[in-house]
C-alpha atoms as a PDB file:
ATOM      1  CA  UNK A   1       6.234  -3.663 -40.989  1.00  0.00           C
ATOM      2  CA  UNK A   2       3.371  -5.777 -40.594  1.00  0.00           C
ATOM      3  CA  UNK A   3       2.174  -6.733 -37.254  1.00  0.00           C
ATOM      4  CA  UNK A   4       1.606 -10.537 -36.579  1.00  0.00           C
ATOM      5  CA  UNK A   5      -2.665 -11.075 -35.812  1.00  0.00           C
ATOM      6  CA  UNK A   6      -1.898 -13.450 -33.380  1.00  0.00           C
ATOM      7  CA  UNK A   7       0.275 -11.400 -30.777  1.00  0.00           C
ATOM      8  CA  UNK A   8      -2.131  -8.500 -30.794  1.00  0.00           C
ATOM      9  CA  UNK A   9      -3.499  -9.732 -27.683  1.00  0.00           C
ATOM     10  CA  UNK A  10      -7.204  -8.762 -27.872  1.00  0.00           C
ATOM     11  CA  UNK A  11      -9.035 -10.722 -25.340  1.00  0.00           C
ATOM     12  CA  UNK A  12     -12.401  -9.440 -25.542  1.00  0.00           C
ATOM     13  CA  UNK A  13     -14.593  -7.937 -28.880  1.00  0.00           C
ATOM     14  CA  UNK A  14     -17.783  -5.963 -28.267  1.00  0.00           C
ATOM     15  CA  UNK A  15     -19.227  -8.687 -31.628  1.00  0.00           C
ATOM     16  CA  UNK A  16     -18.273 -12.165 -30.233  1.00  0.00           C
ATOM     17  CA  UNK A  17     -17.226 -11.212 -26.315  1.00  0.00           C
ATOM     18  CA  UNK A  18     -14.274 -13.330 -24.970  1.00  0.00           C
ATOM     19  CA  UNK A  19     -12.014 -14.190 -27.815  1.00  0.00           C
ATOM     20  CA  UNK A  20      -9.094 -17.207 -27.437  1.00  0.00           C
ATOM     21  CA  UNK A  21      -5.965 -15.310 -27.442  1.00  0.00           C
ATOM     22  CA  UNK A  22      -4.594 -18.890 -28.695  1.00  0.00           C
ATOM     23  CA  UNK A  23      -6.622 -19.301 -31.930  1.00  0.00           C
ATOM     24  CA  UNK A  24      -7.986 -15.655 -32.044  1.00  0.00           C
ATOM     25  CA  UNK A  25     -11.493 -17.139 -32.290  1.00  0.00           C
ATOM     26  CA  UNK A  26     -14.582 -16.564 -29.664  1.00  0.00           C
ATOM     27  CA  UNK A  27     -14.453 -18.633 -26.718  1.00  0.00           C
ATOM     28  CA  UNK A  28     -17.802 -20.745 -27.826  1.00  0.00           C
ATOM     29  CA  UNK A  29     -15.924 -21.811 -30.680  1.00  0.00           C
ATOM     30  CA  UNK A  30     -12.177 -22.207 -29.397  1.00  0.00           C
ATOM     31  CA  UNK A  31     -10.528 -24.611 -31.735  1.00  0.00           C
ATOM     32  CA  UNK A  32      -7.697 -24.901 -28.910  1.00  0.00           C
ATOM     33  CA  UNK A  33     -10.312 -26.821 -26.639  1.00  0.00           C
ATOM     34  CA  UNK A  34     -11.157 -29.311 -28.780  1.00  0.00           C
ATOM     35  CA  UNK A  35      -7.673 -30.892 -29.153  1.00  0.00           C
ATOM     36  CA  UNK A  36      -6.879 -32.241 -26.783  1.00  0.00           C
ATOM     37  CA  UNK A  37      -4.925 -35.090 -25.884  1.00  0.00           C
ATOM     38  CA  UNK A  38      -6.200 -38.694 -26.137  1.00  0.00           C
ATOM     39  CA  UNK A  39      -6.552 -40.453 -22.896  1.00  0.00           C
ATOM     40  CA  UNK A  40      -4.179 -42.980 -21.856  1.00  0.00           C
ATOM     41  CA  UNK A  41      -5.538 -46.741 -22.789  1.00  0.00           C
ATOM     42  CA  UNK A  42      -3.604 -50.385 -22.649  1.00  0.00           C
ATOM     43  CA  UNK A  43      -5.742 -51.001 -25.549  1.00  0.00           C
ATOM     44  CA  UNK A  44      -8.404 -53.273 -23.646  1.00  0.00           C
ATOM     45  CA  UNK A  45     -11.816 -51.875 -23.223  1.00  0.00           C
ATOM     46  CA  UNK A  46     -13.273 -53.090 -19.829  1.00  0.00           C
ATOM     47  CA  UNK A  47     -17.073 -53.658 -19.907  1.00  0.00           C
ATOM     48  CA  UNK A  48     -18.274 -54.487 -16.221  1.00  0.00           C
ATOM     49  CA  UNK A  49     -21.485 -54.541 -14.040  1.00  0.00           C
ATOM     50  CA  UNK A  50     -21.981 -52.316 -10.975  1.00  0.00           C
ATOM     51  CA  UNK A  51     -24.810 -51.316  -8.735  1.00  0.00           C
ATOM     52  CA  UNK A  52     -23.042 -49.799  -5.853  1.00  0.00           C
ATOM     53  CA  UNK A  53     -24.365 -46.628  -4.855  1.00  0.00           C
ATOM     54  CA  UNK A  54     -27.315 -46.292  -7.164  1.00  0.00           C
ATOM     55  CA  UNK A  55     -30.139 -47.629  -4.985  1.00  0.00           C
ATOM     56  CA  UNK A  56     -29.991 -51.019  -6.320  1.00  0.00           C
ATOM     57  CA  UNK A  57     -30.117 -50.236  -9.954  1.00  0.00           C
ATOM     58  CA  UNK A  58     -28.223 -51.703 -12.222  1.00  0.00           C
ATOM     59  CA  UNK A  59     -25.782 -50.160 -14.873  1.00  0.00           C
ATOM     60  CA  UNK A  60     -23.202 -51.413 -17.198  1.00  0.00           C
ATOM     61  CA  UNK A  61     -20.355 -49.679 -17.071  1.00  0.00           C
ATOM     62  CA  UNK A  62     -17.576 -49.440 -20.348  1.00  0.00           C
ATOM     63  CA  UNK A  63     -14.053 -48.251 -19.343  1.00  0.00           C
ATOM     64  CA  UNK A  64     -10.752 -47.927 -21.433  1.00  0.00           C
ATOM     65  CA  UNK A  65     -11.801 -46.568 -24.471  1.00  0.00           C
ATOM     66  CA  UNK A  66      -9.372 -44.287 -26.374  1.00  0.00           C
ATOM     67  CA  UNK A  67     -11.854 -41.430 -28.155  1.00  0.00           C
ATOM     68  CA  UNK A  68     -11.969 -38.394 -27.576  1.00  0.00           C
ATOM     69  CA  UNK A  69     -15.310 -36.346 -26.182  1.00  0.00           C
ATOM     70  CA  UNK A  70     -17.468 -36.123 -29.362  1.00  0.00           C
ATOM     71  CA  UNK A  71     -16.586 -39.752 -30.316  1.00  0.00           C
ATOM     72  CA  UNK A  72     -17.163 -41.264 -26.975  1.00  0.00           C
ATOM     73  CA  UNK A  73     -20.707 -39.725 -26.950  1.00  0.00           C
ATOM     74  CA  UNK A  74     -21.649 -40.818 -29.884  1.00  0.00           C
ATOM     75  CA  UNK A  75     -21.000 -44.466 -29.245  1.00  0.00           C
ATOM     76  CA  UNK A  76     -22.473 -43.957 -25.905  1.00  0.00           C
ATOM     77  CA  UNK A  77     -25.635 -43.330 -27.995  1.00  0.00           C
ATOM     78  CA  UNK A  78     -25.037 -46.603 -30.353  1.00  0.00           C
ATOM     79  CA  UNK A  79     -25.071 -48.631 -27.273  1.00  0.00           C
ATOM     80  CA  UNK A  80     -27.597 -46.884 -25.515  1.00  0.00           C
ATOM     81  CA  UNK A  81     -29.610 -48.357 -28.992  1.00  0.00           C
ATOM     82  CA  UNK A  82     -28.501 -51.192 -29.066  1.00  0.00           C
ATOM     83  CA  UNK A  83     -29.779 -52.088 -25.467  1.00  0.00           C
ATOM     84  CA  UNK A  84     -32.979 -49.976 -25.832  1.00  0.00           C
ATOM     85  CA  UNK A  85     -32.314 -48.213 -22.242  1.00  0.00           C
ATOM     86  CA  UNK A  86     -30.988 -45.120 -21.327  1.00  0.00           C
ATOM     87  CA  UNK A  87     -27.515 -43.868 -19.873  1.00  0.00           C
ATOM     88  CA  UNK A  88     -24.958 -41.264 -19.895  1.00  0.00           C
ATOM     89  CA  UNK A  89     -21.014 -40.885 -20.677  1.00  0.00           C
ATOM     90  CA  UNK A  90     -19.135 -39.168 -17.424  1.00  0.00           C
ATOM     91  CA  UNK A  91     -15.586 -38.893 -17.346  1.00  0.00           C
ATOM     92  CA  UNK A  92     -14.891 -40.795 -19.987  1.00  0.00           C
ATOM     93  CA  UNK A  93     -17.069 -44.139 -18.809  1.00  0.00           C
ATOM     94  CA  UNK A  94     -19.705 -44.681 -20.601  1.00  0.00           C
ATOM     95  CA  UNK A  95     -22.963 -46.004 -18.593  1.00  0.00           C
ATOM     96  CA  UNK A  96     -25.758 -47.925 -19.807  1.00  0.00           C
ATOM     97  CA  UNK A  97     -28.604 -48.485 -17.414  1.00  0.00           C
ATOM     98  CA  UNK A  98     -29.334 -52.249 -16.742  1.00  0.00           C
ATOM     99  CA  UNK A  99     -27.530 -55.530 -17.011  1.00  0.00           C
ATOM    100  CA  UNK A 100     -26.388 -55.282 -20.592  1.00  0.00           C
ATOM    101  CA  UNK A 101     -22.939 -56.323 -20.721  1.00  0.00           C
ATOM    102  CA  UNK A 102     -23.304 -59.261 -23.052  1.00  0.00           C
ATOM    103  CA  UNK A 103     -25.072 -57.134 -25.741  1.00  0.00           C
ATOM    104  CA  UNK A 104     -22.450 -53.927 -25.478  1.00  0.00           C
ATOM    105  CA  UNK A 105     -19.502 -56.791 -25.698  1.00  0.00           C
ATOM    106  CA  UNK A 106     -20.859 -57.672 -28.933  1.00  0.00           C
ATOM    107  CA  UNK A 107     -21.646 -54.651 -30.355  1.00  0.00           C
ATOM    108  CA  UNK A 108     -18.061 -53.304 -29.474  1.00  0.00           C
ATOM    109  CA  UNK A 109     -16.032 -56.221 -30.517  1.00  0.00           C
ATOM    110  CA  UNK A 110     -18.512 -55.535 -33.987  1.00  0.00           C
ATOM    111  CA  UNK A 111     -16.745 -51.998 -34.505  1.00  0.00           C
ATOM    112  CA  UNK A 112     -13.283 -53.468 -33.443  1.00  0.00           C
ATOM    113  CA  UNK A 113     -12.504 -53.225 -29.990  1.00  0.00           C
ATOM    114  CA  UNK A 114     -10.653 -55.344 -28.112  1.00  0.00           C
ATOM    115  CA  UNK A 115     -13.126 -56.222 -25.106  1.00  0.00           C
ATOM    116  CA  UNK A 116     -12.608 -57.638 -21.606  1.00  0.00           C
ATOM    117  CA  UNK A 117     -15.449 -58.380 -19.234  1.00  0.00           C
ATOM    118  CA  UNK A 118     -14.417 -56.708 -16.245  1.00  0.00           C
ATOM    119  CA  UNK A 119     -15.652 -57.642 -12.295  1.00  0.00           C
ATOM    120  CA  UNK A 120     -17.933 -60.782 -11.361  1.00  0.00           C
END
């Protein structure tokens, strides 16, 4: 009788370390991880303005969008581009230092989104 791979239950291999008892696969490249559930989105992608708490700077923030991690970062970096300033995606916002929210509404209603200009 053969024994099924995936109830062995070997958490740890002297080649790859910590192994995913899940996907049997080393913990650096868990498949498991990766899918993950889409956040929750009304389907309107909020692009607003804020400069509370950054001494003054400003930073356009983009809320709402429905991508996972790797997808989210990556049009982080298109609008990042398209503004020519720097930024970051946290928590699944995606900031864009300065006052850019005219030129991130267009290039996101370019690729499809539905966009709302959020705040004053």
């Amino acid at each position: 009788m053969k024994k099924n791979p995936s109830s062995s239950g070997l958490v740890y291999s002297t080649d790859a370390g910590r192994m995913c008892p899940e996907c049997r696969k080393p913990m650096a490249g868990c498949i498991c991880r990766q899918v993950q559930a889409l956040p929750k989105s009304d389907g309107w992608v909020r692009v607003s303005r804020e400069s509370k708490g950054r001494g003054g700077k400003t930073v356009t923030l983009v809320k709402g969008l429905a991508l996972d991690a790797l997808a989210l970062a990556q049009l982080g970096k298109q609008l990042k581009a398209a503004c020519g300033s720097g930024g970051t995606v946290k928590d699944g916002v995606i900031e864009v230092q300065g006052d850019h929210c005219e030129v991130v509404m267009q290039a996101l209603q370019k690729q499809g989104h539905a966009v709302k200009r959020a705040g004053g």
